[in-house]
Every structure is written in C-alpha cells, then in structure tokens.
Protein backbone atom coordinates (compact mmCIF):
# COMPACT_ATOMS: atom_id res chain seq x y z
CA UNK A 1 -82.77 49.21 32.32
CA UNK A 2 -84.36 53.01 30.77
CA UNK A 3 -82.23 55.63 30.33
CA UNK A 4 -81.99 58.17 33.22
CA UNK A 5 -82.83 62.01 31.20
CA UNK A 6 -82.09 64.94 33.03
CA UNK A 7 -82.64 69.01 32.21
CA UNK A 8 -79.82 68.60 28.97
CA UNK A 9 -78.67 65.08 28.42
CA UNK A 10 -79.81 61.78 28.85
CA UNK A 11 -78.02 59.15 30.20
CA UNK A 12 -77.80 55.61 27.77
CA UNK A 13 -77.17 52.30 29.26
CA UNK A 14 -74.65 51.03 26.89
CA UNK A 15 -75.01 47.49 25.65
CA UNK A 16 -72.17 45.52 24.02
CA UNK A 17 -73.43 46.07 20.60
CA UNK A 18 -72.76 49.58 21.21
CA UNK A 19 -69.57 49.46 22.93
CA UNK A 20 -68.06 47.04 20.37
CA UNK A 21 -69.12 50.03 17.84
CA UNK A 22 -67.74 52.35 20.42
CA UNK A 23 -64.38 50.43 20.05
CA UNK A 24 -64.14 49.85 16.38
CA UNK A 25 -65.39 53.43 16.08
CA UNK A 26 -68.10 52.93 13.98
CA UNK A 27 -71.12 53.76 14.30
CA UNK A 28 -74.32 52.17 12.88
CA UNK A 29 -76.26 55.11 11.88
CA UNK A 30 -79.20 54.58 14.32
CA UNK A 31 -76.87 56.22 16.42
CA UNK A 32 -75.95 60.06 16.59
CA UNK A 33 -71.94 60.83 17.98
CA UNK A 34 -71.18 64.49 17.82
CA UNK A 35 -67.89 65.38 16.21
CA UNK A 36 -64.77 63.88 18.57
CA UNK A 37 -66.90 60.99 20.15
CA UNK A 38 -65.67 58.60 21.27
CA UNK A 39 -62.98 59.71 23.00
CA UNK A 40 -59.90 57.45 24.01
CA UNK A 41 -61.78 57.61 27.35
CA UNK A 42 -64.67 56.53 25.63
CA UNK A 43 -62.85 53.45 23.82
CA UNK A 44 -61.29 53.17 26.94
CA UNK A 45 -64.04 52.86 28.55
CA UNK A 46 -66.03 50.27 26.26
CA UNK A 47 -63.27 47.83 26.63
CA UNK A 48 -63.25 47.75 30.00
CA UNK A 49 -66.97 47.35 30.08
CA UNK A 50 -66.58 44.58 27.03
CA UNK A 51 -64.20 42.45 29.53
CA UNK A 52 -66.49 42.67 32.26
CA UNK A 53 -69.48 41.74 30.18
CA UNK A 54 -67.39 38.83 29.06
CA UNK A 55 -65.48 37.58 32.32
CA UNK A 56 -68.72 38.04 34.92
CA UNK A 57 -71.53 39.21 32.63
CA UNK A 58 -72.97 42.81 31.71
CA UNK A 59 -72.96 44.77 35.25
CA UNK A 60 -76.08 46.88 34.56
CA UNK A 61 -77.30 48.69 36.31
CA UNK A 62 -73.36 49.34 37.27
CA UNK A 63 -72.13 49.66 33.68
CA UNK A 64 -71.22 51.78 31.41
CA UNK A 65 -73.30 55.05 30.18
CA UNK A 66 -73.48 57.07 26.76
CA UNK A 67 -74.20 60.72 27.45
CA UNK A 68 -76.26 62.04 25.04
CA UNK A 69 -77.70 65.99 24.72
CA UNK A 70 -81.57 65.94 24.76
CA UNK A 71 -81.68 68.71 22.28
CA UNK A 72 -80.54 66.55 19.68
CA UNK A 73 -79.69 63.45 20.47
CA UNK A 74 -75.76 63.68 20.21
CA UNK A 75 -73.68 61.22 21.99
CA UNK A 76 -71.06 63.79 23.66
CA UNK A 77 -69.57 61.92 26.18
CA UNK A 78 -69.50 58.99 28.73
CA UNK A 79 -69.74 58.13 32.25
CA UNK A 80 -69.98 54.81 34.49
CA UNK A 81 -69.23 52.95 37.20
CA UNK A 82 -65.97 50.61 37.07
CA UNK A 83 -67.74 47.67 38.42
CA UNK A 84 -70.61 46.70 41.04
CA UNK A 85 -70.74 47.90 44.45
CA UNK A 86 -67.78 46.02 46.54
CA UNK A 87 -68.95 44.29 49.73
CA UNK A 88 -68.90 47.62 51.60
CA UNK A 89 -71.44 49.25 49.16
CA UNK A 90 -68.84 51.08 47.07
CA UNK A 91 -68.19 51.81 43.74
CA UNK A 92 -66.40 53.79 41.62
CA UNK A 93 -66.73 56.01 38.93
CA UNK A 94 -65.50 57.94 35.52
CA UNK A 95 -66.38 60.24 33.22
CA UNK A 96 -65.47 62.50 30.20
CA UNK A 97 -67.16 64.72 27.14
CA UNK A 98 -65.76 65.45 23.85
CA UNK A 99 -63.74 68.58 23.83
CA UNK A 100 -66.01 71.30 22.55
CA UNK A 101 -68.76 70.46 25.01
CA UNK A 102 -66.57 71.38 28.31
CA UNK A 103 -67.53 73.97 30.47
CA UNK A 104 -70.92 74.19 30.22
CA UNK A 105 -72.04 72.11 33.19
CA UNK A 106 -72.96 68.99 31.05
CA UNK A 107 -70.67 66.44 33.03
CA UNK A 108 -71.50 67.65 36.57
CA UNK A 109 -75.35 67.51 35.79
CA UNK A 110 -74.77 63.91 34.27
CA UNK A 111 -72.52 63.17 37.70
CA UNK A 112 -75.82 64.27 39.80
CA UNK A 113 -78.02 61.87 38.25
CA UNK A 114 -75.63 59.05 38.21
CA UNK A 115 -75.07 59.69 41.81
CA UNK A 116 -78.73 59.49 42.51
CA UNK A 117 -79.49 56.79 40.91
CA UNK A 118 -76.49 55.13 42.84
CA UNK A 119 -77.98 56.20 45.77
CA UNK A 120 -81.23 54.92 45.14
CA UNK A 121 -79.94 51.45 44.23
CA UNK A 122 -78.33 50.98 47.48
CA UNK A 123 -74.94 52.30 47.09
CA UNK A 124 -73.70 53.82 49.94
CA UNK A 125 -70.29 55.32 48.76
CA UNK A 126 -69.05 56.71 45.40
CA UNK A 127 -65.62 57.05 44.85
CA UNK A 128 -63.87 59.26 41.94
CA UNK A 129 -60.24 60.71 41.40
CA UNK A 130 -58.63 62.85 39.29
CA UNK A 131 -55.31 63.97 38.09
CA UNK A 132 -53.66 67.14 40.22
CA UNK A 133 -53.58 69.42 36.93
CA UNK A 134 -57.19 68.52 35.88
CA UNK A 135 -58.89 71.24 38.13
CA UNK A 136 -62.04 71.13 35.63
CA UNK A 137 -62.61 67.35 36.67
CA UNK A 138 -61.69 68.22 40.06
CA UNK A 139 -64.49 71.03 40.20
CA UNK A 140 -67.11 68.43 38.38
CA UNK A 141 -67.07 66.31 41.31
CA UNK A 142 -67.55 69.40 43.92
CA UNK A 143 -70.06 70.59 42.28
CA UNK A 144 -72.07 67.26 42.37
CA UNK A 145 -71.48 66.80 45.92
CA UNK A 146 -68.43 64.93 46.45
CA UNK A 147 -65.30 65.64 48.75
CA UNK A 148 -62.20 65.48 48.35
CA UNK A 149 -60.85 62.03 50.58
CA UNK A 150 -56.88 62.01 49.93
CA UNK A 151 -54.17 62.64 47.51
CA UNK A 152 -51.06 60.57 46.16
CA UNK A 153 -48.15 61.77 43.90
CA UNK A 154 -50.52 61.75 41.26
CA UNK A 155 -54.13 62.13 41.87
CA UNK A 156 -56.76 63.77 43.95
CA UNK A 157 -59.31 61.11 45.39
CA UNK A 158 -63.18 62.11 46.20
CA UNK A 159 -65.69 60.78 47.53
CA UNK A 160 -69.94 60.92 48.96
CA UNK A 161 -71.24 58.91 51.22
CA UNK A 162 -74.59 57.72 52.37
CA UNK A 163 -76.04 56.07 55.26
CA UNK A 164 -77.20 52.25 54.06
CA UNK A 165 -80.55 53.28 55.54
CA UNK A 166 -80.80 56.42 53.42
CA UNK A 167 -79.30 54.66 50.12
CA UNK A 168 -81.81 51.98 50.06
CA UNK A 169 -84.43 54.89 50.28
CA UNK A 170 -83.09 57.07 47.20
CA UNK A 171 -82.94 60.63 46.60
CA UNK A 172 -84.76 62.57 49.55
CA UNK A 173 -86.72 66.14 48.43
C-alpha cells in the first residue's frame, strides 16, 4: 500500500512500527514530526489501530494514516478510518493536525483524498462526527463533501454516500 500525495501533504499508511513510536512518542529519526505531533488524537489513534492490528490483523488499506506536508516532509497530523467497511459498505472516519497547522485547508484536502480513495475501493458510505462547539471540524467535512446526517446531545454526525456501482468505479472527472 503507497502513500496517496496530494497538492500539500501526503498521506502515510502507518505500520505498527510507527504507531508503537507514535505511542511511546518517540520517534526514530528516519522520521520527521513537526513540533506538537503526535497529538493525544494521534496516540489515540495508534492504539486503536495497534489493537486492531493485534485482535484481527493490520486493516490496510482501512487503517490508520500519517499526514505529512510535501514541502518538507513533516508529520502534522493524522487521519483514518476506524475499521473496514461494515457489511453495508460503511466506514468511518477521524482526523486531526497539530495546532499551528489549522486553518489553512490542510485537513479538508487530506479528507478529499481519503474520501476518494474510499470511494475507489468500494466504499459506498463514509461516516464522520464531530463535537457541537468544534465548528472548524464541522466545516472540514463540508468542505470535502459530506452532509450533515443527525445530531445527539453531543455531536453532529455527517456523512457521503455513493452508489455501489459508482464506488467500485472510483473518482469520476
């Protein structure tokens, strides 16, 4: 599994190696983290990832991914999907950046290509929420093309869907 580069960033495939680093916070010099990576999302993140890697084995292409800016190579942030795609096609994501890389459009183009690339691997719906006060996380998933799909006392819920015919085909031009 490559990474997936857009305009900015490119998009890792995290392996365990990397998320056990990730966790213990160390890095092993081949590898460049900006100032405030990883975030407790991040170590969140890699955990997660670490006990689905060892209760059903490593989910790629449906795991976890280290965002990294093109420019120079900085990990900034991290995105994934939660698991496979359910039985219906589904899957869910998350997402986050290091503080001082917010608002500049980095996580929504990462959210684009990860949605592609869902897409094109036969996914037919991605599912995201956020919390009611985080507007900017909230706005991320607008601007890559998701709607919102319900509320609860706590968070908003989005979602995109696709036609299975259209997922299987990938990203149209």
């Amino acid at each position: 599994m490559g990474d997936l580069v857009t305009a900015r960033l490119v998009l890792h495939p995290m392996t365990v190696s990397e998320a056990e680093r990730v966790v213990a916070g160390t890095s092993d010099g081949s590898a460049r983290w900006a100032p405030g990576y990883p975030t407790e999302g991040d170590v969140a993140a890699a955990r997660r990832f670490l006990g689905t890697c060892a209760h059903t084995g490593d989910p790629q292409p449906f795991g976890n991914y280290e965002i990294r800016r093109r420019e120079d190579g900085q990990a900034i942030g991290g995105m994934g999907f939660h698991g496979p795609a359910d039985e219906n096609g589904s899957v869910t994501i998350g997402y986050g950046l290091i503080q001082s890389v917010r608002g500049k459009g980095y996580a929504s183009e990462a959210l684009r290509a990860l949605l592609l690339f869902a897409q094109a691997h036969g996914v037919t719906c991605v599912k995201g929420d956020a919390d009611h006060d985080n507007l900017a996380s909230q706005h991320v998933m607008t601007a890559a093309g998701m709607q919102p799909a319900g509320e609860d006392a706590h968070v908003r819920y989005f979602e995109i869907t696709w036609s299975p015919t259209s997922a299987n085909t990938g990203p149209r031009s």
